[in-house]
PDB file of N, CA and C in Angstrom:
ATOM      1  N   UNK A   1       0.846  -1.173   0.000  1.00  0.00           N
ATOM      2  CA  UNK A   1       0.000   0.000   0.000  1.00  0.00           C
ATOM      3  C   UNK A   1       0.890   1.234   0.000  1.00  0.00           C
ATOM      4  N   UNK A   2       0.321   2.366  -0.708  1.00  0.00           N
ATOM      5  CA  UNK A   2       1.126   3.526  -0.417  1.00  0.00           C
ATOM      6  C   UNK A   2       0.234   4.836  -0.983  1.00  0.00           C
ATOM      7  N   UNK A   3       0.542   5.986  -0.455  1.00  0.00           N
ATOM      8  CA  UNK A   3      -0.392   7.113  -0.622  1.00  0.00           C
ATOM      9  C   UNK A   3       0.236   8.135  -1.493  1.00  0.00           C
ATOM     10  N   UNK A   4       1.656   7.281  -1.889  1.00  0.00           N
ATOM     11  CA  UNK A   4       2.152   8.224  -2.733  1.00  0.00           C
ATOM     12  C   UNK A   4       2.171   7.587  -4.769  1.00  0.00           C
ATOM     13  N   UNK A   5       1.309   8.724  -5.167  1.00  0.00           N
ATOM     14  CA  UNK A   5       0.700   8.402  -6.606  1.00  0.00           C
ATOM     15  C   UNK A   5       2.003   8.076  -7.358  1.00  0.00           C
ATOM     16  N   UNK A   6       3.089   9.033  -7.130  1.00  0.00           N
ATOM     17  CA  UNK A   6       4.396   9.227  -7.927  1.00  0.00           C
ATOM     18  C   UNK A   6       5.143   7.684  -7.947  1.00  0.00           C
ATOM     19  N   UNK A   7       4.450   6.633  -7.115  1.00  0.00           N
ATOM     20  CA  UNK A   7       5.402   5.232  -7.192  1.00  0.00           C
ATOM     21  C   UNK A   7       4.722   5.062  -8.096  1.00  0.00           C
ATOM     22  N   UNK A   8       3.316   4.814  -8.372  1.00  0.00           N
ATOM     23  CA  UNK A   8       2.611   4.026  -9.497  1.00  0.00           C
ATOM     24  C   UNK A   8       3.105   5.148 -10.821  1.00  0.00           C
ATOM     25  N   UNK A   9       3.448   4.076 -12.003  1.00  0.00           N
ATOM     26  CA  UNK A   9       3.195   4.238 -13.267  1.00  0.00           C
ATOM     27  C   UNK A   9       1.568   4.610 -13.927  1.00  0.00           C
ATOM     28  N   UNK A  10       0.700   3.451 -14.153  1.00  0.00           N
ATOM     29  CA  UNK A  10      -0.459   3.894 -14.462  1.00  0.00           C
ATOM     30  C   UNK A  10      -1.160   2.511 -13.888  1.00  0.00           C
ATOM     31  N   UNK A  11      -1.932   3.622 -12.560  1.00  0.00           N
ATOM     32  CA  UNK A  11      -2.715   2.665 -12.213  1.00  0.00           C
ATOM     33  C   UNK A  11      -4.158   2.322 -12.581  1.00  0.00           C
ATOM     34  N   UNK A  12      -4.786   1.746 -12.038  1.00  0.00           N
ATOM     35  CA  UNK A  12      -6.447   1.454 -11.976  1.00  0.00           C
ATOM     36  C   UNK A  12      -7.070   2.310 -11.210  1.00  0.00           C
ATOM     37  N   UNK A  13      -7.775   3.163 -11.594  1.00  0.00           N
ATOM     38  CA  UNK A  13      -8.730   3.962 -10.536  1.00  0.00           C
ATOM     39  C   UNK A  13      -9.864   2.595  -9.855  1.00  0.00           C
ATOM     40  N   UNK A  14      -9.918   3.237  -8.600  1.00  0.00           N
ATOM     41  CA  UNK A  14     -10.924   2.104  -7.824  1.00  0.00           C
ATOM     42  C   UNK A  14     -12.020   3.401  -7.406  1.00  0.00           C
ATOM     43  N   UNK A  15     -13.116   3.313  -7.517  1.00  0.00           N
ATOM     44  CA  UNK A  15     -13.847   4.252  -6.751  1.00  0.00           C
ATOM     45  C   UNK A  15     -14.436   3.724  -4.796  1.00  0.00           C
ATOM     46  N   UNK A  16     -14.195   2.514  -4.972  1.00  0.00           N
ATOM     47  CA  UNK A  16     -15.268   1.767  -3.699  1.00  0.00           C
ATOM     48  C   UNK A  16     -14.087   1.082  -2.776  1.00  0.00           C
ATOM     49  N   UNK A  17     -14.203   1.146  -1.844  1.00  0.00           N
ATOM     50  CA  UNK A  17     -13.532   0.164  -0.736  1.00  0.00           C
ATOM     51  C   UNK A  17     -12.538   0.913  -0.324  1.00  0.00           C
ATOM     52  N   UNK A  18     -12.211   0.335   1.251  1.00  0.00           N
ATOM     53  CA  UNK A  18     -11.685   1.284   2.335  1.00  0.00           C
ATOM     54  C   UNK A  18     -10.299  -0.458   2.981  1.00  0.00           C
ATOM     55  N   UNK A  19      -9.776  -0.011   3.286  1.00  0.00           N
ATOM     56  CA  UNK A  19      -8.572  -0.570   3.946  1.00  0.00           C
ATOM     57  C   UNK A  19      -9.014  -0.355   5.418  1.00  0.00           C
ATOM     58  N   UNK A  20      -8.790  -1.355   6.449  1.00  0.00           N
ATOM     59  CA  UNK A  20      -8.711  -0.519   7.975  1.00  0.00           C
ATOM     60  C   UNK A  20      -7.325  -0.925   8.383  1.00  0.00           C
ATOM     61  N   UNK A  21      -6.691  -0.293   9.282  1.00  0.00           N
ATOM     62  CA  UNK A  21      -5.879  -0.251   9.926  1.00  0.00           C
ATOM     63  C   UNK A  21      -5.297  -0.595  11.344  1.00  0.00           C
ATOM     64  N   UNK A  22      -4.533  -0.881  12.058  1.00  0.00           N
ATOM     65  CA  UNK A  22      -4.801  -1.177  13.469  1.00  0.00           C
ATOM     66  C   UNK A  22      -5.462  -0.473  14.330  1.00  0.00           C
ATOM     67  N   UNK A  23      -5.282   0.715  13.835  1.00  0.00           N
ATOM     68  CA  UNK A  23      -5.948   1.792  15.514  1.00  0.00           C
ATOM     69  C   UNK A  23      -7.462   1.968  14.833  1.00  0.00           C
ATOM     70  N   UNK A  24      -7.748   0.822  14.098  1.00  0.00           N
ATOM     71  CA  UNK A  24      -8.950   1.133  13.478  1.00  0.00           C
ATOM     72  C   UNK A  24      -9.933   2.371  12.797  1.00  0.00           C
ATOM     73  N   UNK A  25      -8.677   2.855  12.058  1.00  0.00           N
ATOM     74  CA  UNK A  25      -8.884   4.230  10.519  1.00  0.00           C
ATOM     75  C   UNK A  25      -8.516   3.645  10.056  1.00  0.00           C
ATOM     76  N   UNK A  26      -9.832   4.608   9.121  1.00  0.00           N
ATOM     77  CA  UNK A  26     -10.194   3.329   7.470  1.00  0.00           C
ATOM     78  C   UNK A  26      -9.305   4.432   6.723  1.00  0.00           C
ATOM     79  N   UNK A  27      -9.019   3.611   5.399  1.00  0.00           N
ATOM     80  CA  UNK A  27      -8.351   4.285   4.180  1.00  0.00           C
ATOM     81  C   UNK A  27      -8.792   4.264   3.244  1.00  0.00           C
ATOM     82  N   UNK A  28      -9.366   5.127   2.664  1.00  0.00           N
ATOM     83  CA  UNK A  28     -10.069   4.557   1.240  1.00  0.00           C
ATOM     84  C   UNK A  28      -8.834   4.679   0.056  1.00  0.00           C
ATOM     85  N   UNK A  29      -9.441   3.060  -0.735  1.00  0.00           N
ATOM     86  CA  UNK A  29      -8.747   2.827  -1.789  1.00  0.00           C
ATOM     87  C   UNK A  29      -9.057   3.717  -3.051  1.00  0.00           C
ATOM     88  N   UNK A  30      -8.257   4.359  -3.742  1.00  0.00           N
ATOM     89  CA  UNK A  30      -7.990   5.238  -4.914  1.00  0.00           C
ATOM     90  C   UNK A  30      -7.865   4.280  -6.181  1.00  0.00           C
ATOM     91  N   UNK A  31      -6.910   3.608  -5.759  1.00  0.00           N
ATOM     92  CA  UNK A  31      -6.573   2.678  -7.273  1.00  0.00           C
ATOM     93  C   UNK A  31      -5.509   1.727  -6.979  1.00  0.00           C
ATOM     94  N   UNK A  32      -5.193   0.746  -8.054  1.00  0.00           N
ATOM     95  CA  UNK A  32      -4.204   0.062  -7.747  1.00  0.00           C
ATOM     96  C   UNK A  32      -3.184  -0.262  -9.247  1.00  0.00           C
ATOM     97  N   UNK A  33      -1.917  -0.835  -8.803  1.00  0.00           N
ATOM     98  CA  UNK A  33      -1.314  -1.064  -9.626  1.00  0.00           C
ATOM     99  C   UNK A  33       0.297  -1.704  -9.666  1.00  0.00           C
ATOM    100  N   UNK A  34       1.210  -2.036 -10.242  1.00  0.00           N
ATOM    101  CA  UNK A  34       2.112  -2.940  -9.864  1.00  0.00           C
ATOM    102  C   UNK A  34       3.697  -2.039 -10.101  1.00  0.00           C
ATOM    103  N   UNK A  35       4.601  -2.937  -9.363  1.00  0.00           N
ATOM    104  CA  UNK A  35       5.852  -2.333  -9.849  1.00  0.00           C
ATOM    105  C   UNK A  35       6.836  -3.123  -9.516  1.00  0.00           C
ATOM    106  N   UNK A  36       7.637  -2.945 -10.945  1.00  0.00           N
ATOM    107  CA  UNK A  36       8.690  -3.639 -11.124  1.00  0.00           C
ATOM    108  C   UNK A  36       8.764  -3.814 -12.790  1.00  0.00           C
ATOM    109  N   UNK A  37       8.944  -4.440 -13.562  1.00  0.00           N
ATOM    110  CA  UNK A  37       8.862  -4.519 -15.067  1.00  0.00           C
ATOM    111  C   UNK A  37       7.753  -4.986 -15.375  1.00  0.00           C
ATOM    112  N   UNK A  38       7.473  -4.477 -16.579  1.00  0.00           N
ATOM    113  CA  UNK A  38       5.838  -4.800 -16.962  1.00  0.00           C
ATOM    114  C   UNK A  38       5.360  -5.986 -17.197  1.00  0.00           C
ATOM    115  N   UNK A  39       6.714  -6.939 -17.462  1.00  0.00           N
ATOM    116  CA  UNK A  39       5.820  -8.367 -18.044  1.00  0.00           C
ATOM    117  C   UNK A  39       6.157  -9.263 -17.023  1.00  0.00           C
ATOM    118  N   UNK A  40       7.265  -8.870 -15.626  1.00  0.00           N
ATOM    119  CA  UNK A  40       7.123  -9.401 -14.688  1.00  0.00           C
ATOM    120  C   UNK A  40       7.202  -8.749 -13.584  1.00  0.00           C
ATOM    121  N   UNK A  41       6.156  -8.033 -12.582  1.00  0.00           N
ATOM    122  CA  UNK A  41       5.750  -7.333 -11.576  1.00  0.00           C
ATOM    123  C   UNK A  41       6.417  -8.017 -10.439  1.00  0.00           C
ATOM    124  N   UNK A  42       7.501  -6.934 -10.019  1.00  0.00           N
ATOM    125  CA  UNK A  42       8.048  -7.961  -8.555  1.00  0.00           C
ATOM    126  C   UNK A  42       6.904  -7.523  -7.281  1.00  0.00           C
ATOM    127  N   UNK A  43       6.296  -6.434  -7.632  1.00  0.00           N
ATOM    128  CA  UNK A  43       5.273  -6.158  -6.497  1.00  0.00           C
ATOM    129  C   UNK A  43       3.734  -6.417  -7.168  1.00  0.00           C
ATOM    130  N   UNK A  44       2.974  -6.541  -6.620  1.00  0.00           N
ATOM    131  CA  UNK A  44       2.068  -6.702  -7.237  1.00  0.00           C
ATOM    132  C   UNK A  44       0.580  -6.062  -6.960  1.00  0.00           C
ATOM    133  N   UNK A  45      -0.789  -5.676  -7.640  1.00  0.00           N
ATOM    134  CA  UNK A  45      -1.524  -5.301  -6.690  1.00  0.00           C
ATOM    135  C   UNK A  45      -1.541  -4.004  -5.183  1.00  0.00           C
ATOM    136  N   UNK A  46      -0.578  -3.547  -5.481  1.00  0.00           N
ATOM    137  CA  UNK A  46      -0.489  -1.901  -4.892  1.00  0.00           C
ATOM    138  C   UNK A  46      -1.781  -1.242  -4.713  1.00  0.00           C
ATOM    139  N   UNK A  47      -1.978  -0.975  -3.488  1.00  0.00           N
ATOM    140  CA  UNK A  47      -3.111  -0.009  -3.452  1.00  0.00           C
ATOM    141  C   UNK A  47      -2.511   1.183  -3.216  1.00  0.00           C
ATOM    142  N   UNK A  48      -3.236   2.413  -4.107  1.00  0.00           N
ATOM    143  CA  UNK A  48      -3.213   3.285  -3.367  1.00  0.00           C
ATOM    144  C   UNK A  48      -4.423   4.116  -2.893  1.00  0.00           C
ATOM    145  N   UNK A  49      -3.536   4.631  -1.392  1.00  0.00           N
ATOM    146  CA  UNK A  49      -4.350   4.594  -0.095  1.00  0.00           C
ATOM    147  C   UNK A  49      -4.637   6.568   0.301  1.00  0.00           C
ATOM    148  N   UNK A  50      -5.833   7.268   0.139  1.00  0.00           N
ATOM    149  CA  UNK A  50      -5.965   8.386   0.384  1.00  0.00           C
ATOM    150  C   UNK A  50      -5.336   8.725   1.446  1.00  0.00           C
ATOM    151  N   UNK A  51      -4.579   9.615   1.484  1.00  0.00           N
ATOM    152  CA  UNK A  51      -3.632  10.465   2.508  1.00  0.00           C
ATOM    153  C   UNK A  51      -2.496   9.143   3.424  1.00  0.00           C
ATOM    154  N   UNK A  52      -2.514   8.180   2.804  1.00  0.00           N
ATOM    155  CA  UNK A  52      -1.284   7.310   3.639  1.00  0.00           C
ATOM    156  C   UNK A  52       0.039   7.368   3.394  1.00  0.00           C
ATOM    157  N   UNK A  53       0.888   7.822   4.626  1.00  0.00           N
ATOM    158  CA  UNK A  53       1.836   8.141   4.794  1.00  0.00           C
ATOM    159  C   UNK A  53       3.535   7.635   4.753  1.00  0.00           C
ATOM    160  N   UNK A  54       2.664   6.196   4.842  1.00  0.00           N
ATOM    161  CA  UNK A  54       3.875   4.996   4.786  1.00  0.00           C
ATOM    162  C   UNK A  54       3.770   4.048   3.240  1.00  0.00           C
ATOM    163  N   UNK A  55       4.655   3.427   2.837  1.00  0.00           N
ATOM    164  CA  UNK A  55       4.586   2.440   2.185  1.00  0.00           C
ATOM    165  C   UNK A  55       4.599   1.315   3.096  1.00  0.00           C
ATOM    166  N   UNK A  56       3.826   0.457   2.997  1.00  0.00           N
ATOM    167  CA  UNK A  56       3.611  -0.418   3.732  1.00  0.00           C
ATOM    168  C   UNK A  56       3.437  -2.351   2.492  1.00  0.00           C
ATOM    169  N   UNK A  57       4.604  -2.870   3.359  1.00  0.00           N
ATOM    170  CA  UNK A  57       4.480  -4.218   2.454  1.00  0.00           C
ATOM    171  C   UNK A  57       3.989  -5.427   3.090  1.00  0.00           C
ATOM    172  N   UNK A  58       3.171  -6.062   2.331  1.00  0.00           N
ATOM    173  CA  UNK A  58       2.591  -7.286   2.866  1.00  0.00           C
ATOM    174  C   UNK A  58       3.525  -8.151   2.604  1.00  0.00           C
ATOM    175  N   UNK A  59       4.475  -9.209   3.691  1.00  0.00           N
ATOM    176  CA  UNK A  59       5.078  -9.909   4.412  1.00  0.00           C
ATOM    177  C   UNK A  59       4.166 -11.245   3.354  1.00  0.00           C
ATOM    178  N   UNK A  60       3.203 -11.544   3.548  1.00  0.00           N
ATOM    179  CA  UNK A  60       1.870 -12.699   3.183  1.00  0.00           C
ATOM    180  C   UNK A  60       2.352 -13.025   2.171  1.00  0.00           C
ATOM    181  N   UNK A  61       1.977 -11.526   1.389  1.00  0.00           N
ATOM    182  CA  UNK A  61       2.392 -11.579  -0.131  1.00  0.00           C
ATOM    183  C   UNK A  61       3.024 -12.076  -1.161  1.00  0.00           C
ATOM    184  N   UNK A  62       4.154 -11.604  -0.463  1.00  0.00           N
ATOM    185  CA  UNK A  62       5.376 -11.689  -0.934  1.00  0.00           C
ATOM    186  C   UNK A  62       5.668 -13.461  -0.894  1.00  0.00           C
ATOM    187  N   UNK A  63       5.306 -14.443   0.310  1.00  0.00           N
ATOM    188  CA  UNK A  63       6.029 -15.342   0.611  1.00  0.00           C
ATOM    189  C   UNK A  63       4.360 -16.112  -0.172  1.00  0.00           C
ATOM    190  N   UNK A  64       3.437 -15.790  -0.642  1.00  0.00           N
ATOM    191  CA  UNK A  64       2.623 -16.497  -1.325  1.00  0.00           C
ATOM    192  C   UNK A  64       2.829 -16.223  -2.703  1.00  0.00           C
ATOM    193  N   UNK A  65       3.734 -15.085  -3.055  1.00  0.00           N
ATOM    194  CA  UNK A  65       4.656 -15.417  -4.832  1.00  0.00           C
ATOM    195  C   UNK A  65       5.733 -16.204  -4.699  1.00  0.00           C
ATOM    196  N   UNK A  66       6.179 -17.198  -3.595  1.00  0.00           N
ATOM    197  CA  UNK A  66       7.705 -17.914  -3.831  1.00  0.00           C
ATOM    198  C   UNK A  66       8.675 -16.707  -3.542  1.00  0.00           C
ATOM    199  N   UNK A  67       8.374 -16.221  -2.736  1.00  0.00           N
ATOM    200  CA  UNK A  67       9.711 -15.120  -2.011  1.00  0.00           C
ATOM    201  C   UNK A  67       9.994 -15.650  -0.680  1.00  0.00           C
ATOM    202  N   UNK A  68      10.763 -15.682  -0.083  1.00  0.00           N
ATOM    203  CA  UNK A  68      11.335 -16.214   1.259  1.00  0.00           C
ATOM    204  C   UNK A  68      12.046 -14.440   1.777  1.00  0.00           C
ATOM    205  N   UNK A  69      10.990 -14.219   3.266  1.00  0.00           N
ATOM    206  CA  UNK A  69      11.118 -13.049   3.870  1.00  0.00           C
ATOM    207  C   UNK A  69      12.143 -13.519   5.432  1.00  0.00           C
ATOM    208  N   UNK A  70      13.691 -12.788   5.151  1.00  0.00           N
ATOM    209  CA  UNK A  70      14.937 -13.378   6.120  1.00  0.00           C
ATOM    210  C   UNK A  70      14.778 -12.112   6.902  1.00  0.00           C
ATOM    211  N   UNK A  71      14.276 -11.868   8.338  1.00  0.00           N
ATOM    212  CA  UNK A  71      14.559 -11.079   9.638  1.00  0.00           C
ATOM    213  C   UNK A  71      15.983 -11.467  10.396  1.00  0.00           C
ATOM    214  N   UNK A  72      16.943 -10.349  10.529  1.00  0.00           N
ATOM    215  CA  UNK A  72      18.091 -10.877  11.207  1.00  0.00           C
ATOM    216  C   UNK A  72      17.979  -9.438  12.338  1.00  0.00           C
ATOM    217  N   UNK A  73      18.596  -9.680  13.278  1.00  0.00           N
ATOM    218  CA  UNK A  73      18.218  -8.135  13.939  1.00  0.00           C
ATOM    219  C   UNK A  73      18.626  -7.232  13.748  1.00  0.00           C
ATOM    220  N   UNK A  74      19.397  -6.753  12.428  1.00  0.00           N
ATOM    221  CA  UNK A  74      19.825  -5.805  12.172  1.00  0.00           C
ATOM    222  C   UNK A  74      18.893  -5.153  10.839  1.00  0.00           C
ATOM    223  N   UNK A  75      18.855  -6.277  10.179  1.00  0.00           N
ATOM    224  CA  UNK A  75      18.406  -6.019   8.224  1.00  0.00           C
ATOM    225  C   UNK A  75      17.208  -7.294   8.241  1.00  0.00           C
ATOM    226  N   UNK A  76      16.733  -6.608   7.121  1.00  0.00           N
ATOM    227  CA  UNK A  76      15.952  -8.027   6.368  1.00  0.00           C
ATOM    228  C   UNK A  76      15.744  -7.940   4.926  1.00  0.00           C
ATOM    229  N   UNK A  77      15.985  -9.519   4.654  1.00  0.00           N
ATOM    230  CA  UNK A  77      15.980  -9.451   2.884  1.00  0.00           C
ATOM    231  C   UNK A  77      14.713  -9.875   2.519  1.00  0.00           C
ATOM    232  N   UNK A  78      14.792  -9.938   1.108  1.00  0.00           N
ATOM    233  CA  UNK A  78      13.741 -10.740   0.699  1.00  0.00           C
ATOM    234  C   UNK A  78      14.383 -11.486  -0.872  1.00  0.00           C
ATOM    235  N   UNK A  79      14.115 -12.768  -0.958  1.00  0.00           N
ATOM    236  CA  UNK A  79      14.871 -13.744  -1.917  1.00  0.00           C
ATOM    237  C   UNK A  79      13.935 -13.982  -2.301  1.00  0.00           C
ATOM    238  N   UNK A  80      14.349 -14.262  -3.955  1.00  0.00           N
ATOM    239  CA  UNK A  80      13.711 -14.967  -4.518  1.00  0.00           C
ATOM    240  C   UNK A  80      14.248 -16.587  -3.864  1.00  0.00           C
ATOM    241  N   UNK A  81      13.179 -17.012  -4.186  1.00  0.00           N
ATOM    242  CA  UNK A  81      13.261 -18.645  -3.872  1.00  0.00           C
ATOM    243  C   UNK A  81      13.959 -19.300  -4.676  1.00  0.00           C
ATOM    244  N   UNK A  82      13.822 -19.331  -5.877  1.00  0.00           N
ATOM    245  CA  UNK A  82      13.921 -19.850  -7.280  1.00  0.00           C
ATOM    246  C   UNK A  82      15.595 -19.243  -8.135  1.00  0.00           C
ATOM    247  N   UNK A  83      15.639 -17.950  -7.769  1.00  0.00           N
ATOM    248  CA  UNK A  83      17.142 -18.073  -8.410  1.00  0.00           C
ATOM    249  C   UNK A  83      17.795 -17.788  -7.175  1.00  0.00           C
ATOM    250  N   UNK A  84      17.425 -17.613  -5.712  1.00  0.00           N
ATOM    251  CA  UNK A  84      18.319 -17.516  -4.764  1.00  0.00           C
ATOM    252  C   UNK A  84      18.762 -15.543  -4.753  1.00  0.00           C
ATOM    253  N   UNK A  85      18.072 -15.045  -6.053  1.00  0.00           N
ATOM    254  CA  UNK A  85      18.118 -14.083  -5.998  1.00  0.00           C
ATOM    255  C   UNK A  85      17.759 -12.346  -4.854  1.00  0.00           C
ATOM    256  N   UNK A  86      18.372 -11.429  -4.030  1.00  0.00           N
ATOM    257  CA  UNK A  86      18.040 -10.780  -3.125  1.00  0.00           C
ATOM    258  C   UNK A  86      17.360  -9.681  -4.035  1.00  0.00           C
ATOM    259  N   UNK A  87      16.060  -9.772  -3.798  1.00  0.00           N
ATOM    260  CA  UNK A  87      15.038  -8.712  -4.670  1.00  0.00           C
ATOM    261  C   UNK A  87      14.973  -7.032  -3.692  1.00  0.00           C
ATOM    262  N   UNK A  88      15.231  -7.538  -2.498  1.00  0.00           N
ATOM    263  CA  UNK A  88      15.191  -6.542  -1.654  1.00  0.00           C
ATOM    264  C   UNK A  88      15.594  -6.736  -0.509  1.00  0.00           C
ATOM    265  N   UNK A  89      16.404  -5.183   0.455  1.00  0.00           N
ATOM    266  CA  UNK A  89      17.356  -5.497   1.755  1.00  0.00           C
ATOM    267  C   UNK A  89      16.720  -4.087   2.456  1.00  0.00           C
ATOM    268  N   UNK A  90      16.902  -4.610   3.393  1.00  0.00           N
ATOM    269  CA  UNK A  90      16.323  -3.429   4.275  1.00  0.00           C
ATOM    270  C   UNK A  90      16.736  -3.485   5.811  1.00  0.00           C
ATOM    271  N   UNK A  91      17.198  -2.167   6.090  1.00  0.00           N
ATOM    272  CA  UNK A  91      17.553  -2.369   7.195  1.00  0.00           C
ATOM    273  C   UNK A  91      16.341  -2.049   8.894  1.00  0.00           C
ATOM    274  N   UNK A  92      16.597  -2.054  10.088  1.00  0.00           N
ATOM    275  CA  UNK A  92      15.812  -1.999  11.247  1.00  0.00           C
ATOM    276  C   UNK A  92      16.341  -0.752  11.984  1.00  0.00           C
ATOM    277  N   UNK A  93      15.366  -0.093  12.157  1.00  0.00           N
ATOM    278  CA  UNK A  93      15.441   1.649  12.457  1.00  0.00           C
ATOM    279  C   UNK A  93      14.555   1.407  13.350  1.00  0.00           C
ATOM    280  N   UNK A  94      15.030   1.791  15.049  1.00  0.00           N
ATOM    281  CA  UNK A  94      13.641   1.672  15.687  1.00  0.00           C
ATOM    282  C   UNK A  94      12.592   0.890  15.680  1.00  0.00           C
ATOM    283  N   UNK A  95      12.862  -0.250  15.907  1.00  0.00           N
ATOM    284  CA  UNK A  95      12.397  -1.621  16.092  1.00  0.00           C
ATOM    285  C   UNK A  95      11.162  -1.685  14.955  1.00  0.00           C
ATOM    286  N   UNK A  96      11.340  -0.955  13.762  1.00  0.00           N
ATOM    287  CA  UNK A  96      10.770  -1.405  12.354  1.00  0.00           C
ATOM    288  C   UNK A  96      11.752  -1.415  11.408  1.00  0.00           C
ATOM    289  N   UNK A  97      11.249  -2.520  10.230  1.00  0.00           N
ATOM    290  CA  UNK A  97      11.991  -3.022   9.467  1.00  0.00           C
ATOM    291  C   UNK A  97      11.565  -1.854   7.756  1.00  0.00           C
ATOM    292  N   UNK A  98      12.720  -0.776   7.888  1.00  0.00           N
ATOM    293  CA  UNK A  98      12.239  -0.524   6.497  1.00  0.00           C
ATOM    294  C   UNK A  98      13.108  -0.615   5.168  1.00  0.00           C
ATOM    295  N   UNK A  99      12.399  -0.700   4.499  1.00  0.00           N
ATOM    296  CA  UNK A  99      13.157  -0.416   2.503  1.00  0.00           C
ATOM    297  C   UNK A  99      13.176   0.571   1.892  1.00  0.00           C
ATOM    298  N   UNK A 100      14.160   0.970   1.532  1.00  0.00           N
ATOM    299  CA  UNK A 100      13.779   2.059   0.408  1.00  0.00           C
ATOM    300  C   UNK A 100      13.866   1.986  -0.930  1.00  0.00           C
ATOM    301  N   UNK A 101      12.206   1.763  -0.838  1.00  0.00           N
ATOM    302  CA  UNK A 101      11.734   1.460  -2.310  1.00  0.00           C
ATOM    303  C   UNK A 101      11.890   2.079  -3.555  1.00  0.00           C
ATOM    304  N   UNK A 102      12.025   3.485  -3.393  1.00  0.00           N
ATOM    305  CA  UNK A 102      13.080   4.187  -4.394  1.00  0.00           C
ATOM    306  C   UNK A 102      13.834   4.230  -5.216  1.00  0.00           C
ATOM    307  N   UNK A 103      14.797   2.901  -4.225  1.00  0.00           N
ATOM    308  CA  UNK A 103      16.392   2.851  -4.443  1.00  0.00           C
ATOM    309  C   UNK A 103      16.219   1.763  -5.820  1.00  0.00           C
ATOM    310  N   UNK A 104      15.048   1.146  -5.364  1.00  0.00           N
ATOM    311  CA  UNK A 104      14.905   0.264  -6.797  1.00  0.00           C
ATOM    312  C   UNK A 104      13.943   0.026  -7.952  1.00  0.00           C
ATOM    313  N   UNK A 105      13.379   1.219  -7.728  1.00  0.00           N
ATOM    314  CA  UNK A 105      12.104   1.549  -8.811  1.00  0.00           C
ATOM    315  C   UNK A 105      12.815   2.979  -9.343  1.00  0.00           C
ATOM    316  N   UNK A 106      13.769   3.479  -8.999  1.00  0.00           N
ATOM    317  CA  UNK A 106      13.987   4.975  -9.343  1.00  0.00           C
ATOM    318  C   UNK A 106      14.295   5.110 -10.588  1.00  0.00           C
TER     319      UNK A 106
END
């Protein structure tokens, strides 16, 4: 999920449906769309989320496309399964784990 339009290329406008959150605020969904190369999406299904502040990655996701998600207490990767390949590294700032997604869509 992310509230920033400038990651998506060209997404899907969604008019209907809301996301909730832990502290229980809803988000309404805008649209969705993927990133990474067009004929193979390393992310997939992106929402984007009215006024949300974080990029936020589903963990689920990822390990229900054949990705294997590695927590060490410093960093965490994410491998492909299949070529052993590191699709993404991220390090732990204040006992959250983030990426900068930027660094590889830029």
């Amino acid at each position: 999920m992310t509230g920033d339009y400038f990651l998506l290329s060209s997404f899907t406008k969604e008019n209907e449906g809301h996301v909730m959150f832990g502290n229980n605020v809803k988000g309404k969904i805008l649209g969705i769309d993927n990133m990474g190369i067009t004929s193979s999406p390393i992310i997939e299904n992106i929402l984007l989320i009215d006024s949300l502040k974080y990029n936020l990655l589903s963990i689920s996701q990822f390990c229900d496309k054949g990705y294997r998600v590695i927590f060490e207490p410093s960093l965490c990767l994410i491998e492909n399964t299949c070529s052993k390949e590191i699709i993404f590294e991220g390090e732990r700032k204040d006992n959250i784990y983030t990426i900068d997604i930027e660094k590889y869509f830029s």
